[in-house]
PDB file of N, CA and C in Angstrom:
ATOM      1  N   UNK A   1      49.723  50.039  83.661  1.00  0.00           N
ATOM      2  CA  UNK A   1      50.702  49.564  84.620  1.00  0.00           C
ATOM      3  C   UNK A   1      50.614  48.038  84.667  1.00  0.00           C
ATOM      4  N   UNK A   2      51.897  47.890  84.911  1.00  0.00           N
ATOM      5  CA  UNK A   2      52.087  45.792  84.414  1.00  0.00           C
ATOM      6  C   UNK A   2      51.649  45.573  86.005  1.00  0.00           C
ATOM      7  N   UNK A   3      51.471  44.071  86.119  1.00  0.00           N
ATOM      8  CA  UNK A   3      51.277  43.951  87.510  1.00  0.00           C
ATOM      9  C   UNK A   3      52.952  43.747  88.412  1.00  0.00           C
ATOM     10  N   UNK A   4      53.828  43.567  87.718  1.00  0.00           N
ATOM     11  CA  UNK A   4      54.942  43.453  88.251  1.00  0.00           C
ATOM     12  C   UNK A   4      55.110  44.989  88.671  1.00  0.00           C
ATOM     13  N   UNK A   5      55.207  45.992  87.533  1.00  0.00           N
ATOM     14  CA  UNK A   5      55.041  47.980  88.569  1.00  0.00           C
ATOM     15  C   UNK A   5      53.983  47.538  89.723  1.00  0.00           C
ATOM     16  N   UNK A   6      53.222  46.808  89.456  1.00  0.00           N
ATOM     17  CA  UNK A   6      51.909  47.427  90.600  1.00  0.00           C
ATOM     18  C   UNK A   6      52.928  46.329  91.991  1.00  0.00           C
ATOM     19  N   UNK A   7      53.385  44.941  92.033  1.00  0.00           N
ATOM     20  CA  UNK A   7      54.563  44.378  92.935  1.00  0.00           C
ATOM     21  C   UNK A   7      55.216  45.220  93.332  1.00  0.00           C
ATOM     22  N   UNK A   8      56.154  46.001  92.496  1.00  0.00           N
ATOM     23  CA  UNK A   8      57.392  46.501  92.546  1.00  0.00           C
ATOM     24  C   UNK A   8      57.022  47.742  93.644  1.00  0.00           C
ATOM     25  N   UNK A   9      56.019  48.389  93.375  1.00  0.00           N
ATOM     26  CA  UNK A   9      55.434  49.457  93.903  1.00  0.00           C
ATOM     27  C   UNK A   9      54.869  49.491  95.706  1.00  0.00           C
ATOM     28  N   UNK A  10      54.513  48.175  95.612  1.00  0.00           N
ATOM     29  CA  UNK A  10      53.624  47.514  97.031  1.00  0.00           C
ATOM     30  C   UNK A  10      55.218  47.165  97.305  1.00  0.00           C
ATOM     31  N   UNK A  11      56.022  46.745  97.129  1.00  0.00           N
ATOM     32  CA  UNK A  11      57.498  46.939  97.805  1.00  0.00           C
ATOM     33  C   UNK A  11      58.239  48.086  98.434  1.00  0.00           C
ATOM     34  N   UNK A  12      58.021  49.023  97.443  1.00  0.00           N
ATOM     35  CA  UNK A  12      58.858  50.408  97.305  1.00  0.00           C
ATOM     36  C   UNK A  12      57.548  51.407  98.845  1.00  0.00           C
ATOM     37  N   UNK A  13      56.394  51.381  98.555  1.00  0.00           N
ATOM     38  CA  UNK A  13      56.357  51.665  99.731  1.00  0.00           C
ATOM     39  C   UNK A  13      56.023  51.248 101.013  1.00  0.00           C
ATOM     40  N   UNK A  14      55.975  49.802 101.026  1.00  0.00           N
ATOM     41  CA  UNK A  14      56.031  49.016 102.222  1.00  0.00           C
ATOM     42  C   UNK A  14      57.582  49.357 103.211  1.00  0.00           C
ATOM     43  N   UNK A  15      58.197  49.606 101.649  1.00  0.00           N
ATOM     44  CA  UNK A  15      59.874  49.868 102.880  1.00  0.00           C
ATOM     45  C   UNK A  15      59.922  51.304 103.493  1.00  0.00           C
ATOM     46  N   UNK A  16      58.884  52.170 102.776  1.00  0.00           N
ATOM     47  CA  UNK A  16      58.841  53.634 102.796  1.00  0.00           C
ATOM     48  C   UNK A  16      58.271  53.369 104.121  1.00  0.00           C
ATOM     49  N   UNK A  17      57.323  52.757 104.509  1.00  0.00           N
ATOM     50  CA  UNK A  17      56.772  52.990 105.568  1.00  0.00           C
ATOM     51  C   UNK A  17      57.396  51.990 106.702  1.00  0.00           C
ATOM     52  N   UNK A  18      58.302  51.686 106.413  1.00  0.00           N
ATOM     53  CA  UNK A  18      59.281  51.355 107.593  1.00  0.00           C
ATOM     54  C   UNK A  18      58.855  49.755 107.871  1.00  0.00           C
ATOM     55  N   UNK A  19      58.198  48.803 107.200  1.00  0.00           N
ATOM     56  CA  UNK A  19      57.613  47.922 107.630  1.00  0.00           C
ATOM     57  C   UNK A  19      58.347  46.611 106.962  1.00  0.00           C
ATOM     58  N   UNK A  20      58.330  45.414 107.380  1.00  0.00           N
ATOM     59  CA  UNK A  20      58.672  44.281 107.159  1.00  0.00           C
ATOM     60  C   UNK A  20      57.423  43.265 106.110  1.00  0.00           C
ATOM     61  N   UNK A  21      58.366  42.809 105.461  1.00  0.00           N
ATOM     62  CA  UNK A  21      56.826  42.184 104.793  1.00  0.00           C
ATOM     63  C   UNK A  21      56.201  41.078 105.475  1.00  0.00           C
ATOM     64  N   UNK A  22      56.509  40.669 106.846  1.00  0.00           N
ATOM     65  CA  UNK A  22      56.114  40.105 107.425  1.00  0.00           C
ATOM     66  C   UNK A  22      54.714  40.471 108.392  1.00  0.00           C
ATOM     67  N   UNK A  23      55.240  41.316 108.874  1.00  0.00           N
ATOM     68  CA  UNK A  23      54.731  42.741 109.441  1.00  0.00           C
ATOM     69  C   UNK A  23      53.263  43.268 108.994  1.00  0.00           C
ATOM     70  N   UNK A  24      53.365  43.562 107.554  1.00  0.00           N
ATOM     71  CA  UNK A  24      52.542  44.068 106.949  1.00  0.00           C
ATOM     72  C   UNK A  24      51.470  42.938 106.639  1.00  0.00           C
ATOM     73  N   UNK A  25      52.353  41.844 106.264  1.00  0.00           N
ATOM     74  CA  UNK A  25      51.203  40.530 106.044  1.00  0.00           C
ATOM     75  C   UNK A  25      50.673  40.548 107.543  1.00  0.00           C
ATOM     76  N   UNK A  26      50.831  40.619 108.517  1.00  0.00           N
ATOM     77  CA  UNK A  26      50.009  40.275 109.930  1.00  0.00           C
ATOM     78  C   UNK A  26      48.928  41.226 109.844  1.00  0.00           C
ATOM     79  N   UNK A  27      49.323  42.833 109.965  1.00  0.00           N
ATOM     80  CA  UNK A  27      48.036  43.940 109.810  1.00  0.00           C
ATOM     81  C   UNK A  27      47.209  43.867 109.010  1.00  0.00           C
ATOM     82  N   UNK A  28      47.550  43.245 107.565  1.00  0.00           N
ATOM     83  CA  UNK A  28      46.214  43.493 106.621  1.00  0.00           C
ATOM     84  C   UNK A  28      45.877  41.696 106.680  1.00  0.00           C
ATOM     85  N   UNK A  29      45.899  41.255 107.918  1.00  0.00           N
ATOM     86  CA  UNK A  29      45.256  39.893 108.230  1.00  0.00           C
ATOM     87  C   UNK A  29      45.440  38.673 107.374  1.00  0.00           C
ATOM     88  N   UNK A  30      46.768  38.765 107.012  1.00  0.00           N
ATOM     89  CA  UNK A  30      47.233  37.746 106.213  1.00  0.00           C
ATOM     90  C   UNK A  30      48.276  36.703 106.579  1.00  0.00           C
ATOM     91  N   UNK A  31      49.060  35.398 106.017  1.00  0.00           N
ATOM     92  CA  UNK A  31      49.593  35.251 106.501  1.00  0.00           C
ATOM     93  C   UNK A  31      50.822  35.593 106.541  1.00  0.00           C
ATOM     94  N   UNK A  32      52.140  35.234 107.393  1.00  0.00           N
ATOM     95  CA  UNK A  32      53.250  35.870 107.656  1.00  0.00           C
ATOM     96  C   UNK A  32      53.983  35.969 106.424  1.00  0.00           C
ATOM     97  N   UNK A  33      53.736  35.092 105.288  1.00  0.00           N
ATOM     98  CA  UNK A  33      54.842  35.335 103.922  1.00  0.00           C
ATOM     99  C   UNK A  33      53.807  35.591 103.088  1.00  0.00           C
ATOM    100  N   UNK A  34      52.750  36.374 103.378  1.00  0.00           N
ATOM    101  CA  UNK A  34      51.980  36.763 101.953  1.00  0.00           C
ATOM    102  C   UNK A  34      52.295  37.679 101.633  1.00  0.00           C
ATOM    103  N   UNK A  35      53.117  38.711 102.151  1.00  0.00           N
ATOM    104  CA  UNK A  35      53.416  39.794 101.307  1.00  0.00           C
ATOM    105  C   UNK A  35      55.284  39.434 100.640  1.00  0.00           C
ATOM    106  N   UNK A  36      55.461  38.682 101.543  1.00  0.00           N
ATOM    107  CA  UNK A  36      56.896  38.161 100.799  1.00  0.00           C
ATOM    108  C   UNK A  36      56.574  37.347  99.727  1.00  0.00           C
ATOM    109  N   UNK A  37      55.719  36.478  99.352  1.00  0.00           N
ATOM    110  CA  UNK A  37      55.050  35.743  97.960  1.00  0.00           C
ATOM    111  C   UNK A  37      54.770  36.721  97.200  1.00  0.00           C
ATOM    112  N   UNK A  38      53.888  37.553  97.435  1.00  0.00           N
ATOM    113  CA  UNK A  38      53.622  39.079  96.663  1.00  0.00           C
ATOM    114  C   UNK A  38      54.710  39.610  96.066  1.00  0.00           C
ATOM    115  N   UNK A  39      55.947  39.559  96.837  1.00  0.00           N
ATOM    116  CA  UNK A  39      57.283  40.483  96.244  1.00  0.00           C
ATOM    117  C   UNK A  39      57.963  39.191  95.186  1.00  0.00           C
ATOM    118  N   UNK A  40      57.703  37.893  95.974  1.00  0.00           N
ATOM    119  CA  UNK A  40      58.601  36.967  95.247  1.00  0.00           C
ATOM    120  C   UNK A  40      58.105  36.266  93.883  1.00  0.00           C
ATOM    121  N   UNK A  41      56.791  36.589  93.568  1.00  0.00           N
ATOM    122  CA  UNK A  41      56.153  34.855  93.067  1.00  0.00           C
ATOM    123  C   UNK A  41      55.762  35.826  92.099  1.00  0.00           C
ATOM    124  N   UNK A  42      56.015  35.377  90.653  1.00  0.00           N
ATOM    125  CA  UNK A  42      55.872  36.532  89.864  1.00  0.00           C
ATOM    126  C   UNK A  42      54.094  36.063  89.076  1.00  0.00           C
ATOM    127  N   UNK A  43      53.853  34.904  89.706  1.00  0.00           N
ATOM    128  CA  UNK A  43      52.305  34.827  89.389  1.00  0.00           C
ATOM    129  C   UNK A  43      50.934  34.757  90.651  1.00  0.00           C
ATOM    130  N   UNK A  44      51.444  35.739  91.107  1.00  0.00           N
ATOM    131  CA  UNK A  44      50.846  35.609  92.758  1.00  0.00           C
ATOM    132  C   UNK A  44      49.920  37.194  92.469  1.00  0.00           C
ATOM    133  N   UNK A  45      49.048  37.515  92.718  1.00  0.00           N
ATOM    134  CA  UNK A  45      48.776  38.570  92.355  1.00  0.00           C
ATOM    135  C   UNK A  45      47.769  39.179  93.600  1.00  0.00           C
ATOM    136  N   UNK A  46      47.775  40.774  94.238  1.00  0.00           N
ATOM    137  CA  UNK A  46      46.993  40.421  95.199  1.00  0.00           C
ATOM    138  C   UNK A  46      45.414  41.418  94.817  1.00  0.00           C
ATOM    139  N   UNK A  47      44.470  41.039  95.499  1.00  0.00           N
ATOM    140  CA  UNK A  47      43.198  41.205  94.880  1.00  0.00           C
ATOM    141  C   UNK A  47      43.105  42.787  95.536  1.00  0.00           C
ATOM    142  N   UNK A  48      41.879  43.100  94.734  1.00  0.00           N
ATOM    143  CA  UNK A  48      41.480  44.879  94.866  1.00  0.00           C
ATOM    144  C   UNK A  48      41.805  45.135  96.599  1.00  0.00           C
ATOM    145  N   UNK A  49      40.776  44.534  97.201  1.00  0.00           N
ATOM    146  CA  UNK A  49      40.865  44.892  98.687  1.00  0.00           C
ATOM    147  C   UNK A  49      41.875  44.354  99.570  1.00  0.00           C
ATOM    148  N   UNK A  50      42.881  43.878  98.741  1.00  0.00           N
ATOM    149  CA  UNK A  50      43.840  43.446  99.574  1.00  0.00           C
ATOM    150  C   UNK A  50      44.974  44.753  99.613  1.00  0.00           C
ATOM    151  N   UNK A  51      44.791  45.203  97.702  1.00  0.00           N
ATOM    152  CA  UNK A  51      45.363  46.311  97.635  1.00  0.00           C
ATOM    153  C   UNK A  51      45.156  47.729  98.965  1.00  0.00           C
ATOM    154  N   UNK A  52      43.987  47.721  98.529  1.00  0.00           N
ATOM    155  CA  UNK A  52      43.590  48.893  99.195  1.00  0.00           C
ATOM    156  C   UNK A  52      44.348  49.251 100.844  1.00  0.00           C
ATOM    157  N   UNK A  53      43.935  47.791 100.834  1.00  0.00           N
ATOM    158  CA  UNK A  53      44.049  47.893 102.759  1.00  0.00           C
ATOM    159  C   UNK A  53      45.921  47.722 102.701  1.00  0.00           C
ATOM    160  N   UNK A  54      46.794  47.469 102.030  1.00  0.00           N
ATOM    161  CA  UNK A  54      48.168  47.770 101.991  1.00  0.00           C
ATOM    162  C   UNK A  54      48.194  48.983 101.646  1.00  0.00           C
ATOM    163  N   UNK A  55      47.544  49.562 101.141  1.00  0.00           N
ATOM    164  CA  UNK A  55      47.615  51.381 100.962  1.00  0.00           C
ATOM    165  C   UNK A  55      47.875  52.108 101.758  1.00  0.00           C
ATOM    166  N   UNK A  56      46.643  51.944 102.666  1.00  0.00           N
ATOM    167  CA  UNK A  56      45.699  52.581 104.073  1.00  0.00           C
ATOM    168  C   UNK A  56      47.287  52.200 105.043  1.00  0.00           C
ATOM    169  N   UNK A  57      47.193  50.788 104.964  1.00  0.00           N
ATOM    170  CA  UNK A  57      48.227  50.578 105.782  1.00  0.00           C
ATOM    171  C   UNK A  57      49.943  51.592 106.186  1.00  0.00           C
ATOM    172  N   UNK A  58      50.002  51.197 104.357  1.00  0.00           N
ATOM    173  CA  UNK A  58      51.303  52.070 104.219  1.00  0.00           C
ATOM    174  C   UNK A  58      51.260  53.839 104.164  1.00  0.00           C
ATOM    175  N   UNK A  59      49.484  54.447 104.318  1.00  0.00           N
ATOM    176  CA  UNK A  59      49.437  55.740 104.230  1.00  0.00           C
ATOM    177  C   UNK A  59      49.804  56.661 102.976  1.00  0.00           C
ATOM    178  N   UNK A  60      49.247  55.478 101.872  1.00  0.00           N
ATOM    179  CA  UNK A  60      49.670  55.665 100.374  1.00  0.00           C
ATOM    180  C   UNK A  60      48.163  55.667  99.793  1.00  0.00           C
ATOM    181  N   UNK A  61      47.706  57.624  99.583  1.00  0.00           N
ATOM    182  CA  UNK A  61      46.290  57.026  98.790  1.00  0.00           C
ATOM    183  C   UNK A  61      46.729  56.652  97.026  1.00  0.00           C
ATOM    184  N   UNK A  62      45.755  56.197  96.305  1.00  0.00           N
ATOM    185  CA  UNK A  62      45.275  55.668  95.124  1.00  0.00           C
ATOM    186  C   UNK A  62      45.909  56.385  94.356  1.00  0.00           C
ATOM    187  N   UNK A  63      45.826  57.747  94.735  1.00  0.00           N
ATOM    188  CA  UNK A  63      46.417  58.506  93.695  1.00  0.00           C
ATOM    189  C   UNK A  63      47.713  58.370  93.271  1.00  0.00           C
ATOM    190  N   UNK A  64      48.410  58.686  94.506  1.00  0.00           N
ATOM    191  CA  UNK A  64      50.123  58.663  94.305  1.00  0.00           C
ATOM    192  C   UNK A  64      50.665  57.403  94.008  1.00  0.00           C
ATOM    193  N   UNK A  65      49.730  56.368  94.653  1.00  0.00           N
ATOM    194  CA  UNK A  65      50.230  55.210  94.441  1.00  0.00           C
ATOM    195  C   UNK A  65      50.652  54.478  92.555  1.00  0.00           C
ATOM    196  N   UNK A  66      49.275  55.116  91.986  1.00  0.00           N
ATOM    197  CA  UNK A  66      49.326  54.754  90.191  1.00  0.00           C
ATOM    198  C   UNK A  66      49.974  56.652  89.394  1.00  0.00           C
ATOM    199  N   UNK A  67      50.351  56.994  90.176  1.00  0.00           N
ATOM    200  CA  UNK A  67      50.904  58.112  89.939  1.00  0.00           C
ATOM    201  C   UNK A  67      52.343  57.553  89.153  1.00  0.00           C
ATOM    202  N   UNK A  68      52.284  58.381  87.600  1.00  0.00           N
ATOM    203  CA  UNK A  68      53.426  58.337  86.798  1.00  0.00           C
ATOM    204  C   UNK A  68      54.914  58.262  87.549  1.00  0.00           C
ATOM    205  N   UNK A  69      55.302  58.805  88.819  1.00  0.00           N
ATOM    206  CA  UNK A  69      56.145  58.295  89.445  1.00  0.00           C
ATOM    207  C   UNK A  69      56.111  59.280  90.882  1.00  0.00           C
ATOM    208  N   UNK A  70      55.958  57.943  91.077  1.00  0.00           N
ATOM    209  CA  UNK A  70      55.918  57.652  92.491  1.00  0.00           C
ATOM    210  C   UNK A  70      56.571  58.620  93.391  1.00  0.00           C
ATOM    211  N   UNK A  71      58.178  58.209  93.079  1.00  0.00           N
ATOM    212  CA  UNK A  71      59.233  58.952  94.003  1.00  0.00           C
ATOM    213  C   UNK A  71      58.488  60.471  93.776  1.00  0.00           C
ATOM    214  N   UNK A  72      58.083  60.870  92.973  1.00  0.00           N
ATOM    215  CA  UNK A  72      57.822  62.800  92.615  1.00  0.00           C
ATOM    216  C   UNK A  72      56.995  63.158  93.490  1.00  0.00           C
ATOM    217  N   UNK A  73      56.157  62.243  93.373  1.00  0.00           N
ATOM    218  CA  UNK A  73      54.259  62.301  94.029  1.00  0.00           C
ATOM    219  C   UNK A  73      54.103  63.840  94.788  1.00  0.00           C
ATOM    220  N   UNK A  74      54.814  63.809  95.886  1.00  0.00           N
ATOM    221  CA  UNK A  74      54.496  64.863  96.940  1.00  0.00           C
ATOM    222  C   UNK A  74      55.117  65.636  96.199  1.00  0.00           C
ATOM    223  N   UNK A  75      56.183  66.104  95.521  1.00  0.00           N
ATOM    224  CA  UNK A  75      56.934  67.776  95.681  1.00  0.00           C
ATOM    225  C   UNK A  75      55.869  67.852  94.083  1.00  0.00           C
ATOM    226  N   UNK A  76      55.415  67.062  93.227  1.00  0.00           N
ATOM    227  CA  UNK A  76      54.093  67.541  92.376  1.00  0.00           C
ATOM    228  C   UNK A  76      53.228  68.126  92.333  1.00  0.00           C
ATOM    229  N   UNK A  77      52.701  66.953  93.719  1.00  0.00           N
ATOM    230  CA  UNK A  77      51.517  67.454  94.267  1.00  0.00           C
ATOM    231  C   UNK A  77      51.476  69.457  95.221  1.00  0.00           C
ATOM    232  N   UNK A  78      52.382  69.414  95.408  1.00  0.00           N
ATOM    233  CA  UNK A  78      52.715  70.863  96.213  1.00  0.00           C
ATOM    234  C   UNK A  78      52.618  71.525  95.281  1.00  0.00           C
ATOM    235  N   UNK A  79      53.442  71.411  94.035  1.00  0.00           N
ATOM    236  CA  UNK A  79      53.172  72.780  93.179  1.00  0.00           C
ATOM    237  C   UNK A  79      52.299  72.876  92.356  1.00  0.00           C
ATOM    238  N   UNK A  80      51.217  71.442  92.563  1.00  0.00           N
ATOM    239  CA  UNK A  80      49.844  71.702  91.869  1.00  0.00           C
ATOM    240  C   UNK A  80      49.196  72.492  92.714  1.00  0.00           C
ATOM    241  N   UNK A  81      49.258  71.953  93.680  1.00  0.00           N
ATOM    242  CA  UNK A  81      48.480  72.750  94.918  1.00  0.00           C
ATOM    243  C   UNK A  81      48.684  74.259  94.941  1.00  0.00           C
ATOM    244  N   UNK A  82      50.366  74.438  95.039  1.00  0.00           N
ATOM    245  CA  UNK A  82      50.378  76.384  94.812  1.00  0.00           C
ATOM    246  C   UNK A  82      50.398  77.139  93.682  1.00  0.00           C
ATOM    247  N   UNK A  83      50.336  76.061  92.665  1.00  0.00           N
ATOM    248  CA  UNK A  83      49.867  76.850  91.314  1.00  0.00           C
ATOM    249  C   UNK A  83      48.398  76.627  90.869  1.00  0.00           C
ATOM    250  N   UNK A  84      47.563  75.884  91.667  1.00  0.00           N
ATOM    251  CA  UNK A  84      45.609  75.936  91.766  1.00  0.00           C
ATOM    252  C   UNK A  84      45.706  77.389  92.813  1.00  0.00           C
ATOM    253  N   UNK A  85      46.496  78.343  93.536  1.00  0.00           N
ATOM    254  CA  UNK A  85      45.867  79.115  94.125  1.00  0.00           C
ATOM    255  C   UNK A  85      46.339  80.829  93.575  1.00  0.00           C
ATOM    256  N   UNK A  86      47.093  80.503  92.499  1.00  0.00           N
ATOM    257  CA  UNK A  86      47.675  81.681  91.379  1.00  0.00           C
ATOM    258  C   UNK A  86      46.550  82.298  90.937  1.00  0.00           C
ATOM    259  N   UNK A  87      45.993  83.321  90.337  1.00  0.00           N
ATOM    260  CA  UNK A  87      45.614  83.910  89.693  1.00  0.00           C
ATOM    261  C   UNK A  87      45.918  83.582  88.294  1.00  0.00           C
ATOM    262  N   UNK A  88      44.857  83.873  87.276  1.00  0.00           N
ATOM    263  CA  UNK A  88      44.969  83.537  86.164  1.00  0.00           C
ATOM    264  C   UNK A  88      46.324  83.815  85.606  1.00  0.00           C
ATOM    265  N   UNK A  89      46.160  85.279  85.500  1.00  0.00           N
ATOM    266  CA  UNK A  89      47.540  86.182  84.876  1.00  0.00           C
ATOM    267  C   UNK A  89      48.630  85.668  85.587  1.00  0.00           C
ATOM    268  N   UNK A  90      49.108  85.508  86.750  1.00  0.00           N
ATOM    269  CA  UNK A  90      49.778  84.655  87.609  1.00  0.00           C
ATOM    270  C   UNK A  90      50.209  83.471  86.573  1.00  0.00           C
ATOM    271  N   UNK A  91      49.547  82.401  86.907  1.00  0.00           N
ATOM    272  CA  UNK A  91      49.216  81.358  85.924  1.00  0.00           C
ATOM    273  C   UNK A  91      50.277  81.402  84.495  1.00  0.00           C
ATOM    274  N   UNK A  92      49.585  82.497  83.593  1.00  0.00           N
ATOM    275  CA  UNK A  92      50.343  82.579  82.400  1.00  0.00           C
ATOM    276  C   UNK A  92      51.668  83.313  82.474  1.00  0.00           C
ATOM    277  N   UNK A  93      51.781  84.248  83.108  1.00  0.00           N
ATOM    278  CA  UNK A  93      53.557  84.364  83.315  1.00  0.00           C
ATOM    279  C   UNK A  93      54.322  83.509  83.587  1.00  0.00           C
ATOM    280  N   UNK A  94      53.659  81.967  84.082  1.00  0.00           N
ATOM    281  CA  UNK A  94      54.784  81.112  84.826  1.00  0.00           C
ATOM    282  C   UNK A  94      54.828  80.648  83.686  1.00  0.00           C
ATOM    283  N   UNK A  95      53.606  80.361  82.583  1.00  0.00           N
ATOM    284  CA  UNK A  95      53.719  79.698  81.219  1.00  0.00           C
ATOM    285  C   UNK A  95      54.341  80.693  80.556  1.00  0.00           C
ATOM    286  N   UNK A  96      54.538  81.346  80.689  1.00  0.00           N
ATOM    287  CA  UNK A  96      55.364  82.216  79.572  1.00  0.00           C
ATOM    288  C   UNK A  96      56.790  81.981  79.836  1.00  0.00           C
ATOM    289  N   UNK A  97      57.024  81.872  81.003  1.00  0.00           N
ATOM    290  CA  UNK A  97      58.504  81.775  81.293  1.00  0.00           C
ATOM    291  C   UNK A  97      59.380  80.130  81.202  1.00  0.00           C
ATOM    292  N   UNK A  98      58.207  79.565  81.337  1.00  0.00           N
ATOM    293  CA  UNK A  98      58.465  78.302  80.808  1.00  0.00           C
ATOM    294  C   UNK A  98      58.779  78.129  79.483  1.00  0.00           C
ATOM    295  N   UNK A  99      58.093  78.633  78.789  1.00  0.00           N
ATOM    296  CA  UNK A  99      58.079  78.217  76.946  1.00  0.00           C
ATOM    297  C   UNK A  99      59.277  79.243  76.460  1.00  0.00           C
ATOM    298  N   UNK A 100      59.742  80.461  77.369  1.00  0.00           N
ATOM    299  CA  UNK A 100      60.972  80.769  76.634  1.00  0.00           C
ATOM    300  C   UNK A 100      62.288  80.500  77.319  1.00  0.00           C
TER     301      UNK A 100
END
């Protein structure tokens, strides 16, 4: 992932979570246009724990966040979740019905 996806991304769910980038720069103790420099400044880059704590903030763990795409994340994650509680044989009928 380029660091402009990893920008683009700290955008996409900063708006998800309803927040201003102003906003968000105040909670994770920054100043008022550091997360607007973040969106704007294409050599501005923000460090591990700055990441993190915009995560926490936005209620975005690690996973979904570097997750192949994003928008999917949750309705993925659900049918990983109800196809980890299938039965084997279960399991391979859904692969069977897939491959024909």
């Amino acid at each position: 992932m380029t660091i402009k996806e990893i920008i683009n991304r700290i955008s996409f769910i900063r708006a998800n979570a309803n927040l201003s980038a102003r906003e968000l720069s105040l909670i994770i103790g920054k100043n008022p246009a550091y997360i607007t420099q973040l969106e704007t400044t294409s050599s501005f880059e923000p460090s591990l724990s700055t990441l993190l704590d915009i995560l926490t903030v936005c209620n975005v763990s690690i996973e979904e966040f570097f997750y192949h795409d994003i928008q999917q994340y949750k309705n993925d994650k659900k049918l990983l979740d109800f196809f980890s509680t299938l039965s084997e044989k279960q399991k391979e009928a859904i692969i069977h019905l897939y491959d024909t």
